[in-house]
Protein backbone atom coordinates (compact mmCIF):
# COMPACT_ATOMS: atom_id res chain seq x y z
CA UNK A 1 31.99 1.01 21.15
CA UNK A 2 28.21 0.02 20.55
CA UNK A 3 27.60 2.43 18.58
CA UNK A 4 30.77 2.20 16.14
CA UNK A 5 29.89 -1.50 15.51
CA UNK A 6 26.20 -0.74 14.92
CA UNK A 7 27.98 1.89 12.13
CA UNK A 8 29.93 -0.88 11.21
CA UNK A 9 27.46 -3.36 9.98
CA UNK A 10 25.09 -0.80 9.01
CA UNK A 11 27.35 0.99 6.03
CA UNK A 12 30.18 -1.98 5.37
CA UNK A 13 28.53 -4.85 5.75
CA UNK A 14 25.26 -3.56 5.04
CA UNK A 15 22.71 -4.89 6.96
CA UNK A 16 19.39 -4.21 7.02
CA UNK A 17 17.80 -1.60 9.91
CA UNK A 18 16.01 -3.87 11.22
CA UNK A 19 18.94 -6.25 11.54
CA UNK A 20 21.24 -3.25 13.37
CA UNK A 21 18.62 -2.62 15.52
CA UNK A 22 18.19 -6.34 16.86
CA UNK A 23 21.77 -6.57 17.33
CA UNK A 24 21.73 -2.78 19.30
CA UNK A 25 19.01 -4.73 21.11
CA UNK A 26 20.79 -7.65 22.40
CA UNK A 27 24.01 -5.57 22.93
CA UNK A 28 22.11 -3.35 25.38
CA UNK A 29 19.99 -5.60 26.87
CA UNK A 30 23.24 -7.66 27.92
CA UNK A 31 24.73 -4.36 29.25
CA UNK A 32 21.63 -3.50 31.22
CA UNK A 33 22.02 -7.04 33.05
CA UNK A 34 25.78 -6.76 33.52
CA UNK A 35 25.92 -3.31 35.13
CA UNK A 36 21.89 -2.04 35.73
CA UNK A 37 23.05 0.96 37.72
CA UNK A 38 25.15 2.52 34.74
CA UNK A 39 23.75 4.72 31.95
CA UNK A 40 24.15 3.40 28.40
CA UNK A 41 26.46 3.30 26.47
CA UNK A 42 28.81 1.69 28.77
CA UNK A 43 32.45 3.37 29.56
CA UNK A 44 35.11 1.24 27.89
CA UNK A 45 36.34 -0.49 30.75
CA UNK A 46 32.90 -1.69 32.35
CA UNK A 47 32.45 -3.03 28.92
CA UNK A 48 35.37 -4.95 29.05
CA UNK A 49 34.83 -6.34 32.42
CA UNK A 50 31.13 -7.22 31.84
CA UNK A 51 32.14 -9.25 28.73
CA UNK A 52 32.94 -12.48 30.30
CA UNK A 53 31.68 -16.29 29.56
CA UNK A 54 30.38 -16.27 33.35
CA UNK A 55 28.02 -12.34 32.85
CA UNK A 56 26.97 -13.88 28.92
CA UNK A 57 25.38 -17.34 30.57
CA UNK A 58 24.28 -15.05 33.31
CA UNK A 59 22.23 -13.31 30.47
CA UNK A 60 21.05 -16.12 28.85
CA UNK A 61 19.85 -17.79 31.84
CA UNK A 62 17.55 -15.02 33.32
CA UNK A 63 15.93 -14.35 29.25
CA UNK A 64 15.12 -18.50 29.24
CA UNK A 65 13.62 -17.66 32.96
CA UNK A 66 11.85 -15.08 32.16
CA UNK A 67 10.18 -17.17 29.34
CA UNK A 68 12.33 -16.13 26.41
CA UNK A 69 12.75 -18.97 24.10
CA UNK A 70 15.68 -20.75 23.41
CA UNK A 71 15.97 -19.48 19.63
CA UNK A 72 15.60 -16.05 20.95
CA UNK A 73 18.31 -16.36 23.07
CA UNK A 74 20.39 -17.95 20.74
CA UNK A 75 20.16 -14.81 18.25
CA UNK A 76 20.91 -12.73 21.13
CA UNK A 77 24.41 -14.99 21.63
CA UNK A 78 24.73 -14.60 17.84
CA UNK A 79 24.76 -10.92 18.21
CA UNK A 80 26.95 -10.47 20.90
CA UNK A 81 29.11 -13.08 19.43
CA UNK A 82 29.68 -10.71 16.18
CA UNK A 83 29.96 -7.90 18.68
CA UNK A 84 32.99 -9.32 20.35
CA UNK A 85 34.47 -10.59 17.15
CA UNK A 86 34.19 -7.26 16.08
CA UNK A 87 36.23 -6.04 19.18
CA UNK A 88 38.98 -9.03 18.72
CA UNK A 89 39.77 -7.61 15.98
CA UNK A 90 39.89 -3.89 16.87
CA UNK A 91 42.37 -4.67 19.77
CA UNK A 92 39.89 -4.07 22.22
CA UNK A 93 39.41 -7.82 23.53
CA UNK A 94 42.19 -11.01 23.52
CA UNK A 95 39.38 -13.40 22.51
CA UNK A 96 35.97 -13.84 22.03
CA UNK A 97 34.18 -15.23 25.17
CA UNK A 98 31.05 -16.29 23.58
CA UNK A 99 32.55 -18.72 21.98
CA UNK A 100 33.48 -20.56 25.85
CA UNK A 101 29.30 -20.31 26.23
CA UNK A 102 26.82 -23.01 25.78
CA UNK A 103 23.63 -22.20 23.80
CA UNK A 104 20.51 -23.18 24.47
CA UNK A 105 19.26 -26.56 22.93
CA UNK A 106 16.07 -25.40 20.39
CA UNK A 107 13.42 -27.97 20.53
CA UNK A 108 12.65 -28.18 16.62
CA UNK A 109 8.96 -28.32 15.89
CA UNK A 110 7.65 -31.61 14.21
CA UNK A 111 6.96 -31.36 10.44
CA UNK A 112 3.73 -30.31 9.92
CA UNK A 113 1.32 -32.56 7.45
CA UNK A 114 -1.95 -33.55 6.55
CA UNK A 115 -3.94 -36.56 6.67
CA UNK A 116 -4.42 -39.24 3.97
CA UNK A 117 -8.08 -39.24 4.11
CA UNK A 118 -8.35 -35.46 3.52
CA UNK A 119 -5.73 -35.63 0.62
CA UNK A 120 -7.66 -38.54 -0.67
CA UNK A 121 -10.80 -36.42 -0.40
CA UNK A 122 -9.10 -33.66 -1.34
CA UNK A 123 -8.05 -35.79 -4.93
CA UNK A 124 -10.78 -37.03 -5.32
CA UNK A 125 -13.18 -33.61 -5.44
CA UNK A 126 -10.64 -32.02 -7.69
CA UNK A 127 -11.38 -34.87 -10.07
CA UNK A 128 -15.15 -34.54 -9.87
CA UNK A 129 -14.92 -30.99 -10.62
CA UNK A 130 -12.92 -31.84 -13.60
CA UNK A 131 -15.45 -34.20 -14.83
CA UNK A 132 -18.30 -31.79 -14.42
CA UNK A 133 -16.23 -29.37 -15.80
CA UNK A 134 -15.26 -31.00 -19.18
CA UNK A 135 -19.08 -32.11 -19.40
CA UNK A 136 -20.24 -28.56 -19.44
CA UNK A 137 -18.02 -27.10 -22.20
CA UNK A 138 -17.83 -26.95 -25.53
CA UNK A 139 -15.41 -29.41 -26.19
CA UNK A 140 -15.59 -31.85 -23.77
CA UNK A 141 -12.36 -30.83 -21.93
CA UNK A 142 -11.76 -29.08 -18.66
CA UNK A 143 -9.81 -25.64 -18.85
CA UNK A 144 -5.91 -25.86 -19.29
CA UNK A 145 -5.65 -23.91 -16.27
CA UNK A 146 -7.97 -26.13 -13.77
CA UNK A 147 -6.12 -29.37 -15.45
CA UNK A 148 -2.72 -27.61 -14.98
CA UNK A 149 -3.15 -26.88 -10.89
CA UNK A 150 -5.10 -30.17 -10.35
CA UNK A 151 -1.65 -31.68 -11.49
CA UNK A 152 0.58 -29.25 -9.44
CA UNK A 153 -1.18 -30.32 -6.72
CA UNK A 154 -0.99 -33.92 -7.86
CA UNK A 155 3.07 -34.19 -9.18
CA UNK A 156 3.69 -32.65 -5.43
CA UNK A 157 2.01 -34.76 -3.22
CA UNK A 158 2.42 -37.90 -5.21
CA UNK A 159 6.25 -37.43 -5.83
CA UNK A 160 7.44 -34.86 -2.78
CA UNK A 161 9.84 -32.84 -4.58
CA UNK A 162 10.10 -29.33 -3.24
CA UNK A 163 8.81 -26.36 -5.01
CA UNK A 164 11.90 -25.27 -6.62
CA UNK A 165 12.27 -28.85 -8.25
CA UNK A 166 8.72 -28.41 -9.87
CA UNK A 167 9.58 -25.31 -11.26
CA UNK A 168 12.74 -26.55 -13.10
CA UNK A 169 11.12 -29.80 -14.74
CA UNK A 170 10.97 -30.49 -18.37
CA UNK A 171 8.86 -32.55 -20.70
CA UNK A 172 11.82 -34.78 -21.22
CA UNK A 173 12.56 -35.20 -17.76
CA UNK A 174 9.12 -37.67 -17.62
CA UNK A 175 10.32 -41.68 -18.78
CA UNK A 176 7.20 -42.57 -19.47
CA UNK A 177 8.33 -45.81 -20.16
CA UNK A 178 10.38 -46.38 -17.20
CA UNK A 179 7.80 -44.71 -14.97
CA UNK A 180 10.02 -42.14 -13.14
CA UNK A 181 10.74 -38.45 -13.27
CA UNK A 182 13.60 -36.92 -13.35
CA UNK A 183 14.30 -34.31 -10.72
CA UNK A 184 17.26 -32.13 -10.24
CA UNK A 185 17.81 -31.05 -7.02
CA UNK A 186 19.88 -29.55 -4.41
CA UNK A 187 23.87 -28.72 -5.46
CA UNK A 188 22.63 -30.20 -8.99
CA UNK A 189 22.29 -33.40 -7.68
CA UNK A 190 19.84 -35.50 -9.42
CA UNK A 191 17.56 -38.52 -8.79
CA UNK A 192 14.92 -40.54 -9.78
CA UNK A 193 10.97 -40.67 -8.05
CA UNK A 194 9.08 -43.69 -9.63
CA UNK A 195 5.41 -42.95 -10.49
CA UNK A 196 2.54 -44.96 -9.51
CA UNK A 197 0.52 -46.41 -12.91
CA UNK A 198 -2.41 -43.90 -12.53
CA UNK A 199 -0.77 -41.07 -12.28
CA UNK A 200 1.48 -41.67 -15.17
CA UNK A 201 -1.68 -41.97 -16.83
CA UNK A 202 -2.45 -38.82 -15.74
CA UNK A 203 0.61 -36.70 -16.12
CA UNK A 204 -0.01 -37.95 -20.34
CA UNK A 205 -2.98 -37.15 -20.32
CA UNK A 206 -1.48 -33.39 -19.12
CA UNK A 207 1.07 -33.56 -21.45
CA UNK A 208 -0.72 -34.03 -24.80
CA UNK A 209 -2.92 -30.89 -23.25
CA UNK A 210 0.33 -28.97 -22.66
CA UNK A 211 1.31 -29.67 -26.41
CA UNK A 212 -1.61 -28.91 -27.88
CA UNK A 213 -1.56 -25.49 -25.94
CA UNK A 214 1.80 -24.83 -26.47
CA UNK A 215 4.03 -27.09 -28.16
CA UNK A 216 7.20 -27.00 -26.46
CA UNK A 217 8.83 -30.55 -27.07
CA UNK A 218 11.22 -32.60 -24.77
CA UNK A 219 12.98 -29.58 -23.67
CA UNK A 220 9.46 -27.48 -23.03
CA UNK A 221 8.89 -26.58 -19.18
CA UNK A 222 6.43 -29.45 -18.11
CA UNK A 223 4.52 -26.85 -15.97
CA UNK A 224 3.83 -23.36 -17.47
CA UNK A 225 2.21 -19.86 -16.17
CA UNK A 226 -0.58 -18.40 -18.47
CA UNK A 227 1.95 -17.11 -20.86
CA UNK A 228 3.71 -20.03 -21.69
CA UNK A 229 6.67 -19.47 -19.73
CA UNK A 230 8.54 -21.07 -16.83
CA UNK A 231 6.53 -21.22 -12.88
CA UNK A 232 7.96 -19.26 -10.50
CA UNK A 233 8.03 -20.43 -6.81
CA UNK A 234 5.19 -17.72 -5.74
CA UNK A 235 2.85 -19.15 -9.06
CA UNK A 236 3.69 -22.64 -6.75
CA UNK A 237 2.39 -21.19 -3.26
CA UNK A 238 -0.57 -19.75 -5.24
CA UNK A 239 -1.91 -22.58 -6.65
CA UNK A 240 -1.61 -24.58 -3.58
CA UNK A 241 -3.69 -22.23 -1.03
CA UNK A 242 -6.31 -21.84 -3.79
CA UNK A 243 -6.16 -25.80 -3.88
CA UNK A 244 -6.39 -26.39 0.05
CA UNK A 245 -7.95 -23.22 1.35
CA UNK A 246 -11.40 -23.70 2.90
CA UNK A 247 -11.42 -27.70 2.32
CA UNK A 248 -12.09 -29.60 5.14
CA UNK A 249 -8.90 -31.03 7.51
CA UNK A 250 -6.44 -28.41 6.14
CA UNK A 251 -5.82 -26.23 8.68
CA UNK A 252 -2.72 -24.60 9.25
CA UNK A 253 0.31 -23.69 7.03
CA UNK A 254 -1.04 -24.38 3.18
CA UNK A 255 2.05 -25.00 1.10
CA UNK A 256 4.17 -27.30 -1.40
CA UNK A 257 6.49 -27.76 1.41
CA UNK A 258 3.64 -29.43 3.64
CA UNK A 259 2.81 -31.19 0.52
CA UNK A 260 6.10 -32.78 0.72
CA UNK A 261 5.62 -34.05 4.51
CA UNK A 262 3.02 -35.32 3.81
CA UNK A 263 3.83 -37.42 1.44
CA UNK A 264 6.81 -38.67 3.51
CA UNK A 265 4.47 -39.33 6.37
CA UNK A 266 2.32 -41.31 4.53
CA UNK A 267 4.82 -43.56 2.71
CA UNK A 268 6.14 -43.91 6.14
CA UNK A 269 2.70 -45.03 8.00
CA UNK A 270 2.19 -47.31 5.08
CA UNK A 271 5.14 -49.28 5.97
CA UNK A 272 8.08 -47.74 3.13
CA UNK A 273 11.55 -48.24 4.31
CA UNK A 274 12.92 -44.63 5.77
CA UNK A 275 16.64 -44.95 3.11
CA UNK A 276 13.89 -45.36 0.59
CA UNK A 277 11.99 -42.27 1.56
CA UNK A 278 15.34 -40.80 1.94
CA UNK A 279 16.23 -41.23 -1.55
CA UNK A 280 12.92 -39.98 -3.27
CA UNK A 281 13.01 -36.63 -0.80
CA UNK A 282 16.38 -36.51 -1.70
CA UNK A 283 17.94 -36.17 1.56
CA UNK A 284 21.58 -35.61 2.16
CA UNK A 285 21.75 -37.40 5.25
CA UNK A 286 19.37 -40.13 7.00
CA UNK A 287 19.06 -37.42 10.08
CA UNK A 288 16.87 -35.41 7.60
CA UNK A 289 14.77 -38.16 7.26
CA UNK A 290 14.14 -39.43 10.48
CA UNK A 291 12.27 -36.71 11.68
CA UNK A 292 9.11 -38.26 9.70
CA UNK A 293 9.83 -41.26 12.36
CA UNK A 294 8.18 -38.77 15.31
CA UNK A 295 5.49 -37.96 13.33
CA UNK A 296 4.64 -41.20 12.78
CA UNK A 297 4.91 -41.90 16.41
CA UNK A 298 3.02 -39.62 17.40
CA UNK A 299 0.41 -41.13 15.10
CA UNK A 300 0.98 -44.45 16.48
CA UNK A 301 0.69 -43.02 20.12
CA UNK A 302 -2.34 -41.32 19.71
CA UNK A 303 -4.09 -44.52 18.06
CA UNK A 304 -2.93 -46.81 21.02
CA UNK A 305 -4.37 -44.55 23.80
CA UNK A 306 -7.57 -44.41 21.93
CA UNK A 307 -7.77 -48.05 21.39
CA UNK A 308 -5.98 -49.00 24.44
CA UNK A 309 -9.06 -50.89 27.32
CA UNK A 310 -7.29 -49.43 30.22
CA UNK A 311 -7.30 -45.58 28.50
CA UNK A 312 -10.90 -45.40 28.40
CA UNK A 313 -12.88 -43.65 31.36
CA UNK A 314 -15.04 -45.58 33.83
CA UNK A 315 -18.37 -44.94 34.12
């Protein structure tokens, strides 16, 4: 039967080989524990007997003992689960008894971000360099393409949309009056992130350079490769490790996404109300939000055992 349902998702549903052979994986290794005497594949009617809710948490249990994580075990249960739905409906089982299992609570890792003084350092260089930069060429400007990722890195951190957003904005969608951009997002859902003063300044600044270089108008792509045309998300990643690789207090993970914790984390530690953060992310839900609220403690913990009189060490 293993073997007909490893055909099965291989040439109709077509999966990839690496896919069959982690669900072959967790099909056998489940066997192995239900009957470790018998030779694999399994006759029929052992198979049917060791497919029970009771053998399945069995399974799970001694893989989360032996040090397996939780999300490991939890694909395994996925794979057996499709397994047995698979068998439901070739008449070989009633019902599928994964579905009478518990799985394994996954402890989701914190968002990871990066500090405000080594963003503001960070900034701050990039702006040097620009100055030394435009006073070293010909006419008194820096390069279109050192302007162009100073402001990737820039529109990111100071408005947290997500890579995909940056890609898809226009010209137009910058009030400069109003002070916001425009960002569409998620299911076509769109919103408004205000701009701080300065970096409206900024972003003007970068858009009389964009027109100058390449005209465009309203309905222009407000970032643009080399060529003129519209980023792509891998131009994004790009221009962000060059930006962060090798400065000081960005270790880690380097990319837009981080950018965009970040910036949550901050508003957050700087005392912004979480529906507010909510809203410029562009959350769906206040859950997705309130992760930033464990970062923040974490912050806050770490700062109180440091300060705290009774944390420090007698001499």
């Amino acid at each position: 039967m293993e073997d007909k349902y490893i055909e099965y998702i291989t040439v109709q549903r077509r999966y990839s080989s690496r896919t069959a052979e982690l669900y072959r994986s967790a099909i056998e290794g489940f066997c192995e524990f239900a009957f470790p005497e018998e030779d694999l594949p399994l006759p029929d009617e052992k198979l049917k007997e060791a497919l029970t809710p009771t053998l399945i948490r069995g399974y799970i249990a001694e893989g989360l003992e032996d040090g397996l994580s939780s999300r490991t075990m939890n694909l395994r249960l996925s794979a057996l689960s499709s397994f047995c739905n698979w068998l439901v409906r070739s008449g070989f089982l009633e019902s599928n008894p994964v579905r009478k299992v518990y799985r394994p609570r996954e402890d989701h890792p914190l968002p990871q971000f990066y500090t405000q003084p080594s963003m503001d350092a960070l900034l701050e260089k990039e702006e040097t360099e620009a100055a030394e930069e435009a006073a070293g060429s010909e006419d008194g400007r820096e390069p279109f393409k050192t302007l162009r990722e100073r402001m990737i890195i820039l529109t990111l951190y100071a408005t947290g949309m997500r890579r995909a957003e940056l890609c898809g904005l226009k010209v137009g969608d910058f009030d400069r009056d109003r002070q916001v951009i425009r960002v569409t997002g998620k299911g076509d859902k769109t919103r408004e992130i205000p701009v701080p003063d300065r970096i409206c300044q900024e972003l003007l600044l970068y858009l009389q350079r964009l027109e100058s270089e390449f005209g465009g108008g309203k309905d222009g792509w407000f970032f643009v490769t080399d060529s003129g045309k519209q980023l792509y998300p891998q131009f994004v990643n790009n221009v962000v490790k060059r930006a962060l690789g090798g400065e000081e207090g960005f270790s880690g993970k380097k990319s837009p996404h981080v950018l965009r914790h970040t910036l949550a984390t901050h508003l957050l530690n700087n005392g912004a109300d979480i529906n507010s953060i909510k809203e410029v992310l562009g959350h769906a839900s206040l859950a997705a939000t309130q992760v930033y609220t464990h970062n923040s403690f974490e912050q806050l913990k770490s700062t109180y055992l440091t300060a705290h009189p009774r944390a420090k060490k007698r001499r």
